[in-house]
Protein backbone atom coordinates (compact mmCIF):
# COMPACT_ATOMS: atom_id res chain seq x y z
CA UNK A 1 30.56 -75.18 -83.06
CA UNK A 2 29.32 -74.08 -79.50
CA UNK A 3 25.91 -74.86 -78.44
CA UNK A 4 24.05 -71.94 -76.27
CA UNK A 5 21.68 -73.88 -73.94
CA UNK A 6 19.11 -71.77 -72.66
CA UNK A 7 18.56 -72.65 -69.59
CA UNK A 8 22.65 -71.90 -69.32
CA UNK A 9 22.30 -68.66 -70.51
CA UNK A 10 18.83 -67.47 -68.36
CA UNK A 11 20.47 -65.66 -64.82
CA UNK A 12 22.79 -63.85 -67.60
CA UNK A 13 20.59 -62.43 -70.16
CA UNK A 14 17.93 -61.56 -67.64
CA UNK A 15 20.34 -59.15 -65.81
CA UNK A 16 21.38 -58.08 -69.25
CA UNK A 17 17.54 -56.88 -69.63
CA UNK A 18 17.81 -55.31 -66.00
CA UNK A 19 21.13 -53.66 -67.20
CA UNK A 20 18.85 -51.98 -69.71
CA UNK A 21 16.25 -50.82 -67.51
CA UNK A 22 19.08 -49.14 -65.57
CA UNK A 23 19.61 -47.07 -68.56
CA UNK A 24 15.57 -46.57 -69.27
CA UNK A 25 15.16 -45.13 -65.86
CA UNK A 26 18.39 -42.89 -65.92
CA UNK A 27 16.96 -41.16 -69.08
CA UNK A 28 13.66 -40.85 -68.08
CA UNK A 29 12.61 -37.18 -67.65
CA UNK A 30 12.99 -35.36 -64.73
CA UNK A 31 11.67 -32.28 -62.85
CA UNK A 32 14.08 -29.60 -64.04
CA UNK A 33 16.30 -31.93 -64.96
CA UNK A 34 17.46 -32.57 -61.31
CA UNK A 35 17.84 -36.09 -60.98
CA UNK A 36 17.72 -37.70 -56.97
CA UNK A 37 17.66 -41.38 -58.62
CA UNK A 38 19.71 -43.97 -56.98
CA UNK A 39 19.27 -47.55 -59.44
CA UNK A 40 20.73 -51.10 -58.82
CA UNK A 41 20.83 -54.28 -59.91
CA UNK A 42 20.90 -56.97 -57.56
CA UNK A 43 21.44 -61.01 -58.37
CA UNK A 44 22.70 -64.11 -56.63
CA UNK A 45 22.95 -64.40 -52.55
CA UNK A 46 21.90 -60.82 -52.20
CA UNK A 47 18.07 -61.71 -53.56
CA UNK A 48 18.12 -63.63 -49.85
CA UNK A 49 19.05 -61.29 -48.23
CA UNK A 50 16.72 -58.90 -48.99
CA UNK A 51 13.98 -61.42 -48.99
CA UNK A 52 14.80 -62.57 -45.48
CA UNK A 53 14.77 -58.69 -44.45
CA UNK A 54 11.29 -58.78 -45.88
CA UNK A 55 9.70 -61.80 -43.77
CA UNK A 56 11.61 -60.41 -40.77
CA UNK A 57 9.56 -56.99 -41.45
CA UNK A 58 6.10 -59.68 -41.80
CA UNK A 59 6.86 -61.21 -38.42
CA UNK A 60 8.17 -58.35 -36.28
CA UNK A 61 4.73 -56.74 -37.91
CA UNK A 62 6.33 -53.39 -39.22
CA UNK A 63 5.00 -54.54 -42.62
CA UNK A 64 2.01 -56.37 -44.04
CA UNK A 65 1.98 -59.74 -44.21
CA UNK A 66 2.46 -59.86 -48.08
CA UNK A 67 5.93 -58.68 -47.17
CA UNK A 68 6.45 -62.51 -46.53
CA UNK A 69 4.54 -63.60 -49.83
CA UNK A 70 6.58 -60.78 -51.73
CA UNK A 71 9.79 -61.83 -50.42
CA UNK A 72 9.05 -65.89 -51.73
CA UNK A 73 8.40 -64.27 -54.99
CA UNK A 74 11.91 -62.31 -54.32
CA UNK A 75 13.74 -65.91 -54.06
CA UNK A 76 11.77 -67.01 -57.46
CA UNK A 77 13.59 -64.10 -59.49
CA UNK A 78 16.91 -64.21 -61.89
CA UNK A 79 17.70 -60.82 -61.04
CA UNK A 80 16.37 -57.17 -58.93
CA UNK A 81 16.14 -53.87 -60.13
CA UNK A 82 16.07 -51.54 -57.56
CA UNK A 83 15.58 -47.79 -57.97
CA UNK A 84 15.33 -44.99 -55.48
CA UNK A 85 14.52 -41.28 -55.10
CA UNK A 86 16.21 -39.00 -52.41
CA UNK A 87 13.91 -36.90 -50.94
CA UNK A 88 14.80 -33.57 -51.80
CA UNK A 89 12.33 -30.03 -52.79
CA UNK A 90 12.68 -29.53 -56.59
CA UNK A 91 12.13 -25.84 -55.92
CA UNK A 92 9.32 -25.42 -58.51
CA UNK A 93 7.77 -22.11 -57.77
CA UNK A 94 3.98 -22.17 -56.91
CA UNK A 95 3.64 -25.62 -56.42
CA UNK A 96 2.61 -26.50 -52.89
CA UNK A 97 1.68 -30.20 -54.44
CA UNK A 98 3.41 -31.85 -50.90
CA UNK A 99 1.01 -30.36 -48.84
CA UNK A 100 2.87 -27.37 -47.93
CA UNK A 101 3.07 -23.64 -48.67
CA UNK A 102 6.64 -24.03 -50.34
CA UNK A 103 9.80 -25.46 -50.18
CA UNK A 104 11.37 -23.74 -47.41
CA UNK A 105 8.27 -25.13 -45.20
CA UNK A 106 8.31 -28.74 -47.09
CA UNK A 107 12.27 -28.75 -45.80
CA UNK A 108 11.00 -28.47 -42.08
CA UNK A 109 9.18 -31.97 -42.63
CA UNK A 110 12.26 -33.85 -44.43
CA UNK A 111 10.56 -37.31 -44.37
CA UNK A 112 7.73 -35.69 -46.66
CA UNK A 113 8.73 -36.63 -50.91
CA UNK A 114 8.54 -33.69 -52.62
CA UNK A 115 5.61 -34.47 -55.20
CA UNK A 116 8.36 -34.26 -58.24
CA UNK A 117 10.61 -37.02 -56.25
CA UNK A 118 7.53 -39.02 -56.06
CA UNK A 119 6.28 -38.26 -60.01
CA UNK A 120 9.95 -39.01 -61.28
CA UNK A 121 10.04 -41.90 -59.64
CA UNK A 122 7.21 -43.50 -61.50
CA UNK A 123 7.89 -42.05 -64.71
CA UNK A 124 11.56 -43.71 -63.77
CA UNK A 125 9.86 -47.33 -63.15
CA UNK A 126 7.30 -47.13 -66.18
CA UNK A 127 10.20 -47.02 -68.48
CA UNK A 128 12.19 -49.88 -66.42
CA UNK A 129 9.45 -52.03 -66.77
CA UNK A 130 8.74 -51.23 -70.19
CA UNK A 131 12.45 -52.23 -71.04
CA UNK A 132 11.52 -55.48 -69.31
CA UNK A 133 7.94 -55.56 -70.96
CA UNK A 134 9.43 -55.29 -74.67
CA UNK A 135 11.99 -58.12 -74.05
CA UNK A 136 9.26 -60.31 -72.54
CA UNK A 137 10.74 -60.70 -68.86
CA UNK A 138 8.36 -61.32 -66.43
CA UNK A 139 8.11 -58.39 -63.37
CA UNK A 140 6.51 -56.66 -61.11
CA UNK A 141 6.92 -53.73 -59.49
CA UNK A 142 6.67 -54.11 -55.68
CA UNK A 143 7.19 -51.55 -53.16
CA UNK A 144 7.90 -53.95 -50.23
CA UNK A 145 10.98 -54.89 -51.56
CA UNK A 146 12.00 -51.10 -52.20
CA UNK A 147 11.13 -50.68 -48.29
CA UNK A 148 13.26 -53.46 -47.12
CA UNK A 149 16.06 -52.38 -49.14
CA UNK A 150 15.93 -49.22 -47.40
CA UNK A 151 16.35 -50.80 -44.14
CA UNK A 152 19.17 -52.60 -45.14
CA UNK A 153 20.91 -49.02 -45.69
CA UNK A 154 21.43 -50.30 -49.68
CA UNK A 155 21.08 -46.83 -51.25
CA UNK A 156 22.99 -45.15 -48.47
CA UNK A 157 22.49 -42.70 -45.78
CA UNK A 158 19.34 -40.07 -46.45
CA UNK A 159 15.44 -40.37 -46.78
CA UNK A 160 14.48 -42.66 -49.79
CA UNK A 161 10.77 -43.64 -51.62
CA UNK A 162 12.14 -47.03 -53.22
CA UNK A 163 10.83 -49.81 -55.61
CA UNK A 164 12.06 -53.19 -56.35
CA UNK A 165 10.96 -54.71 -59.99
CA UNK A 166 12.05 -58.47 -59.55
CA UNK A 167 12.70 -59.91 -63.05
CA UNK A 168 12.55 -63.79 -63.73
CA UNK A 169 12.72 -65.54 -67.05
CA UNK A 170 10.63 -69.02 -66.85
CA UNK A 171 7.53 -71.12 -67.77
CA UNK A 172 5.13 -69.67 -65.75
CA UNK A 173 5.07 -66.00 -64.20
CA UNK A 174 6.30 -66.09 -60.55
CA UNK A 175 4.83 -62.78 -60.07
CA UNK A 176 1.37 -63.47 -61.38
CA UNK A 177 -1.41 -65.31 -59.04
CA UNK A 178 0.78 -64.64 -55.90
């Protein structure tokens, strides 16, 4: 008869959860139906890496310092979901929510989310972390690690708002009273 020992079985079913956020945030609606989502799931070495992008951000001071206390919380997770929005106009007629008149004046400033990018994005995350909610995995949603990931050119070439929802399965919430 095999015996399942939990703590054997953790890393796995934790990025089983994050496997099911991927899916969550893929069919979360969209504006029009256009979807600019780019979604990953990151475990093992990688978590370092991105972590040690984060305290180099701290110390260099092109981030806060809770870069550096986000990234220790980084090193505490079983697995990362990271999710992503290209920054692209949605071409909604009459909207001007970005600040501009329309779209073909939003284009001129391409570093500036179209307000859809930005509102799919969250509705995107609230049902990640929901997925993660309902199977009791600890997260939090933290947009330092989302930045760093940009930097290190993970979700390609192009202009990106990004998130990173660490996920960790263990006695005591890494993520809470940080």
């Amino acid at each position: 008869m095999p015996i399942y020992r939990e703590e054997q079985e953790r890393k796995r079913l934790v990025r089983e959860i994050c496997e099911k956020m991927m899916i969550a945030a893929r069919t979360a609606p969209k504006a029009k139906g256009i979807d600019n989502l780019s979604i990953l799931t990151i475990d093992g070495i990688e978590l370092q890496t991105i972590a040690e992008k984060m305290k180099e951000m701290a110390v260099a001071n092109r981030a806060p310092a809770g870069f550096s206390r986000d990234a220790d919380n980084l090193l505490n997770a079983d697995c990362l979901f990271l999710i992503a929005t290209r920054i692209v106009a949605c071409r909604i007629q009459h909207c001007g929510q970005c600040g501009f008149d329309n779209c073909q004046e939003k284009d001129k400033h391409p570093k500036v989310p179209c307000h859809y990018n930005s509102c799919d994005l969250g509705i995107a995350m609230g049902s990640a972390a929901s997925v993660a909610a309902d199977n009791r995995v600890d997260n939090r949603i933290m947009r330092s690690i989302g930045k760093a990931a940009i930097e290190l050119g993970l979700f390609g070439k192009g202009e990106f708002l990004a998130y990173g929802i660490p996920l960790a399965a263990s006695g005591k919430n890494p993520f809470f009273d940080r």
